[in-house]
N, C-alpha and C. Protein backbone atom coordinates (compact mmCIF):
# COMPACT_ATOMS: atom_id res chain seq x y z
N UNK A 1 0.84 -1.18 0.00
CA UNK A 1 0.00 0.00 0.00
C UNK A 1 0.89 1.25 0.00
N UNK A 2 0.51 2.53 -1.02
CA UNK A 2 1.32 3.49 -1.06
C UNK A 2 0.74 5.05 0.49
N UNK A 3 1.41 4.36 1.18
CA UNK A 3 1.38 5.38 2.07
C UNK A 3 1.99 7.14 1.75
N UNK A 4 1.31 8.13 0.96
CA UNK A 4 1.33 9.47 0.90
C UNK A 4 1.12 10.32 1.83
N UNK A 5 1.80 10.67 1.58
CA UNK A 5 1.17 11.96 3.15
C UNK A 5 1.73 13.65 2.47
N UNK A 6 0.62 14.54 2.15
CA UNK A 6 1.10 15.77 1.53
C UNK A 6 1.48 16.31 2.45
N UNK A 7 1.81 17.82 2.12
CA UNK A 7 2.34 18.63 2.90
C UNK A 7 2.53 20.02 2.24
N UNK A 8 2.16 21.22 2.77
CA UNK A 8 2.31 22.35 2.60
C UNK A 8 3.30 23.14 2.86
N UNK A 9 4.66 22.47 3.13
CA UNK A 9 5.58 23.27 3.47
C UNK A 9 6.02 24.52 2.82
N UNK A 10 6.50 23.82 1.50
CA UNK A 10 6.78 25.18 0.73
C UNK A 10 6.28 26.05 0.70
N UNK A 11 4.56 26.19 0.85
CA UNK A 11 3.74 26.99 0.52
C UNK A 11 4.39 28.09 1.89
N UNK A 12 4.16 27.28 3.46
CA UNK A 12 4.41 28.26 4.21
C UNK A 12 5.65 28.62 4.32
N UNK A 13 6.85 27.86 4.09
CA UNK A 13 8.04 28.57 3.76
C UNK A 13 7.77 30.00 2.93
N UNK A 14 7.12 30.12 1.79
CA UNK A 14 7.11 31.22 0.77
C UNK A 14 6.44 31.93 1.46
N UNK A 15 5.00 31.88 2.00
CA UNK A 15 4.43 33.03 3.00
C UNK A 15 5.22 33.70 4.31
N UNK A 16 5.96 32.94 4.43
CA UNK A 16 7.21 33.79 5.43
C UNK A 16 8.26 34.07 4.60
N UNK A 17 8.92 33.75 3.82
CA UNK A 17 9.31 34.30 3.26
C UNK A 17 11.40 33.32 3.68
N UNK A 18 11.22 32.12 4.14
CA UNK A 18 12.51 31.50 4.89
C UNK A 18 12.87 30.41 3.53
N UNK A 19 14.29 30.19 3.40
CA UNK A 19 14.47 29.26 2.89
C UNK A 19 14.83 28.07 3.38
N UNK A 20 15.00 26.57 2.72
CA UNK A 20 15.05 25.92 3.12
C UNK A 20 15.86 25.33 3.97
N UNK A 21 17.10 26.11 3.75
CA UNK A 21 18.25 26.17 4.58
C UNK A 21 18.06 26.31 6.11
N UNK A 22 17.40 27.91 6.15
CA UNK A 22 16.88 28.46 7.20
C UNK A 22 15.73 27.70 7.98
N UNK A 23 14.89 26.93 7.40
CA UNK A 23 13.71 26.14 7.93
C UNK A 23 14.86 25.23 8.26
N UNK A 24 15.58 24.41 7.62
CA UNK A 24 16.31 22.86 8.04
C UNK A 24 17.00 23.18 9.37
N UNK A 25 18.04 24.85 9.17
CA UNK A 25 18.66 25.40 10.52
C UNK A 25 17.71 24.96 11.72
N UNK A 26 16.32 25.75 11.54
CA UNK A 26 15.47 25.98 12.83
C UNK A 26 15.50 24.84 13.52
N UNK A 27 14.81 23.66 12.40
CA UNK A 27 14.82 22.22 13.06
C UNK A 27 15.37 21.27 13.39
N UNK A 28 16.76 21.78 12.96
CA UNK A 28 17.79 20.62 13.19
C UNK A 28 18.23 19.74 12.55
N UNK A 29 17.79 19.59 10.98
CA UNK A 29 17.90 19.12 10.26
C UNK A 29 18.28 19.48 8.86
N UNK A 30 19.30 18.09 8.03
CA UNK A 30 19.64 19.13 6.97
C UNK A 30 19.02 19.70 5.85
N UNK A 31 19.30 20.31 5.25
CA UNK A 31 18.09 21.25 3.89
C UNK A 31 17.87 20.66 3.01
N UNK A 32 18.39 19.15 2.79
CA UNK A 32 17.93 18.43 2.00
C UNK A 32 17.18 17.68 2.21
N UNK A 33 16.49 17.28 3.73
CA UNK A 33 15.63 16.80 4.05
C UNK A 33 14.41 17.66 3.94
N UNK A 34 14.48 18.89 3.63
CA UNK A 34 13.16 19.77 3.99
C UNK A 34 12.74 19.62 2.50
N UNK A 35 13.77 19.49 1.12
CA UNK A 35 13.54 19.54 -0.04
C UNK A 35 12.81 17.85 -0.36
N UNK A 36 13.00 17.14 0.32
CA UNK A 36 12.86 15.39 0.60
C UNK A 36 11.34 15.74 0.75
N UNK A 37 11.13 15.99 1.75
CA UNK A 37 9.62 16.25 2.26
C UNK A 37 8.80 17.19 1.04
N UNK A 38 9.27 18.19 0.97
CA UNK A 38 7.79 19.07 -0.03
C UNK A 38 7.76 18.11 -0.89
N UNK A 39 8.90 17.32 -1.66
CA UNK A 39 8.40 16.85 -2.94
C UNK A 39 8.05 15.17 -2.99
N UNK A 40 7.53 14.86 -1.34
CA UNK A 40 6.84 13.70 -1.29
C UNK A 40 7.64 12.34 -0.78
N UNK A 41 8.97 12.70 -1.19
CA UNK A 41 10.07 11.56 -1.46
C UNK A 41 10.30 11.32 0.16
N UNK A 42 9.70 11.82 0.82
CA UNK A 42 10.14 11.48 2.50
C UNK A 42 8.95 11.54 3.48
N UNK A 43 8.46 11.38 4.21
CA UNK A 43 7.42 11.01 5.20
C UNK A 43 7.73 11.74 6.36
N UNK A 44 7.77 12.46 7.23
CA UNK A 44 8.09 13.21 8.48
C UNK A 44 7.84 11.90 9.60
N UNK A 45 9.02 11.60 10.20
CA UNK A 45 8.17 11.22 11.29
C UNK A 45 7.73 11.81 12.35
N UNK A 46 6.45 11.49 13.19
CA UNK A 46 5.57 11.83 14.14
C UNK A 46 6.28 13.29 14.70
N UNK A 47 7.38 13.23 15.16
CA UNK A 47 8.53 13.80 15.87
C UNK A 47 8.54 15.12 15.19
N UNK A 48 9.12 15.11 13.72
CA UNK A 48 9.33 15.82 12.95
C UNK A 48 8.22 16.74 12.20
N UNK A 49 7.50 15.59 12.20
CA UNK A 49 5.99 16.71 11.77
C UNK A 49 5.62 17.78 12.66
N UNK A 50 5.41 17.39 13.74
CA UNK A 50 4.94 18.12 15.21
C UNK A 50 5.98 19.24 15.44
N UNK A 51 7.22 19.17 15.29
CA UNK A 51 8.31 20.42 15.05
C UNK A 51 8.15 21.54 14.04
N UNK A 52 7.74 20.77 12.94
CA UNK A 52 7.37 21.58 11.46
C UNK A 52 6.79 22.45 11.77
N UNK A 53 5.44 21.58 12.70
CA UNK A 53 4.01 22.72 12.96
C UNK A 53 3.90 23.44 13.63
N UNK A 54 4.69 22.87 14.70
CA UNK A 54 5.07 24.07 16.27
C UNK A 54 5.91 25.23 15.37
N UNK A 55 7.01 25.19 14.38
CA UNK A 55 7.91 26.22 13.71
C UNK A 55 7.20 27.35 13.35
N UNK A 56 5.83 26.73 12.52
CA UNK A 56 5.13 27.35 11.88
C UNK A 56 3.91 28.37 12.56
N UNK A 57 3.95 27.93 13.56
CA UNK A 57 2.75 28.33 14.42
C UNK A 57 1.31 27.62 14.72
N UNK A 58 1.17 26.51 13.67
CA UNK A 58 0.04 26.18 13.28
C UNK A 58 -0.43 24.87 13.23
N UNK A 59 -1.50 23.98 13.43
CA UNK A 59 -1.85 22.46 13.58
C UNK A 59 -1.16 21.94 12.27
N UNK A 60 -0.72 20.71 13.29
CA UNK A 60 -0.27 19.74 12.33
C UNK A 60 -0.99 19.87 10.99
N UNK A 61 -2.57 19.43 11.09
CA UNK A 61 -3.28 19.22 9.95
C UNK A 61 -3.29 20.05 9.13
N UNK A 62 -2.42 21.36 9.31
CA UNK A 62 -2.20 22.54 8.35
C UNK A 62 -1.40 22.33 7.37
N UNK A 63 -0.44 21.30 8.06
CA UNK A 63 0.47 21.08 7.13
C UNK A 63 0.82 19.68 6.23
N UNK A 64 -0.09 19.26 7.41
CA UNK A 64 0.22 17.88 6.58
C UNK A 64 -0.94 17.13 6.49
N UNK A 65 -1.15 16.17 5.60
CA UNK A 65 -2.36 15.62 4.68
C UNK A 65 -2.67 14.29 4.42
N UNK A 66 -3.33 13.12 4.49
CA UNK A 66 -3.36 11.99 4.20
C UNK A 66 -3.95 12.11 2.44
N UNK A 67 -4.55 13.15 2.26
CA UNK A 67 -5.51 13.50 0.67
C UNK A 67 -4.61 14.93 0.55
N UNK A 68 -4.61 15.12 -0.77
CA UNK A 68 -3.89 15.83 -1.78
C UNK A 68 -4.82 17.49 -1.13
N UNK A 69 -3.68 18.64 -0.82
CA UNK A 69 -4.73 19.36 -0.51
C UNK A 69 -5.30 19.91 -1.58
N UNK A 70 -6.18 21.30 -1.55
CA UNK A 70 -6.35 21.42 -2.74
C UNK A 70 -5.92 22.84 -3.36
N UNK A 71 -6.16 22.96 -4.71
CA UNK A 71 -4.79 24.04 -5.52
C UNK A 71 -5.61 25.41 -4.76
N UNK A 72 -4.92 26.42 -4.61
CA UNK A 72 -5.53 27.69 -4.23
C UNK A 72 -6.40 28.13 -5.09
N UNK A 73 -7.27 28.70 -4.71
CA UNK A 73 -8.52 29.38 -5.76
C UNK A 73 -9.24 27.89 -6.28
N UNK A 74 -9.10 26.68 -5.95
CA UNK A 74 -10.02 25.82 -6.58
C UNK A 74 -11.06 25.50 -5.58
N UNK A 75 -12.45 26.17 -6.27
CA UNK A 75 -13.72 25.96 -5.42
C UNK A 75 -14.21 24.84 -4.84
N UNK A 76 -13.74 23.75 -5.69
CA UNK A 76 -14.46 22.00 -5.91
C UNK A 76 -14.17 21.70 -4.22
N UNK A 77 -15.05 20.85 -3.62
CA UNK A 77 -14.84 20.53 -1.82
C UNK A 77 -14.36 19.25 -2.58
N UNK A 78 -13.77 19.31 -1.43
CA UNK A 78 -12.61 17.57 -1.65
C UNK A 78 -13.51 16.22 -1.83
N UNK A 79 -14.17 16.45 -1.08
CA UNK A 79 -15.05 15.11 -1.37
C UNK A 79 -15.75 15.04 -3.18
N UNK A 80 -15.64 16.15 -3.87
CA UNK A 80 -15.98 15.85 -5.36
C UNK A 80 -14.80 15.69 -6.35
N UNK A 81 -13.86 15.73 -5.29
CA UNK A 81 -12.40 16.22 -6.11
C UNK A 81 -12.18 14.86 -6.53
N UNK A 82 -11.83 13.75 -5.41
CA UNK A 82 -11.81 12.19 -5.79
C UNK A 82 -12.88 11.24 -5.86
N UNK A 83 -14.37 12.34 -6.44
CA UNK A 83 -15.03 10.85 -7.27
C UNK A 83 -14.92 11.06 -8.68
């Protein structure tokens, strides 16, 4: 089973305006792991997610996703998105 899990990082990286460097600094981790994560290729664990979100200010579920979130400005509610 393909276990996905999205994530909005980049997005809030760009609304603050930090790079990935600077996000990897905060958390302790290196900047190629933060580039690992936006583009799917890595999974946060429990640990790491919960750091992300505390960084950010904001619930986990802000940032991270079991379903694809959805594109900005697209009206469609998720539940019509995947039938």
């Amino acid at each position: 089973m393909n276990e996905v899990v999205h994530n909005r990082i980049a997005m809030l990286r760009a609304e603050r305006g930090i790079s990935r460097r600077q996000l990897a600094e905060a958390l302790g981790v290196h900047y190629q792991t933060i580039g690992y994560l936006e583009r799917g290729e890595f999974s946060p664990s429990l640990h790491l997610a919960l750091r992300i979100a505390r960084h950010f200010e904001v619930p986990v579920e802000v940032v991270f996703s079991t379903e694809a979130f959805p594109r900005l400005g697209d009206p469609t509610p998720p539940a019509a998105r995947s039938a």
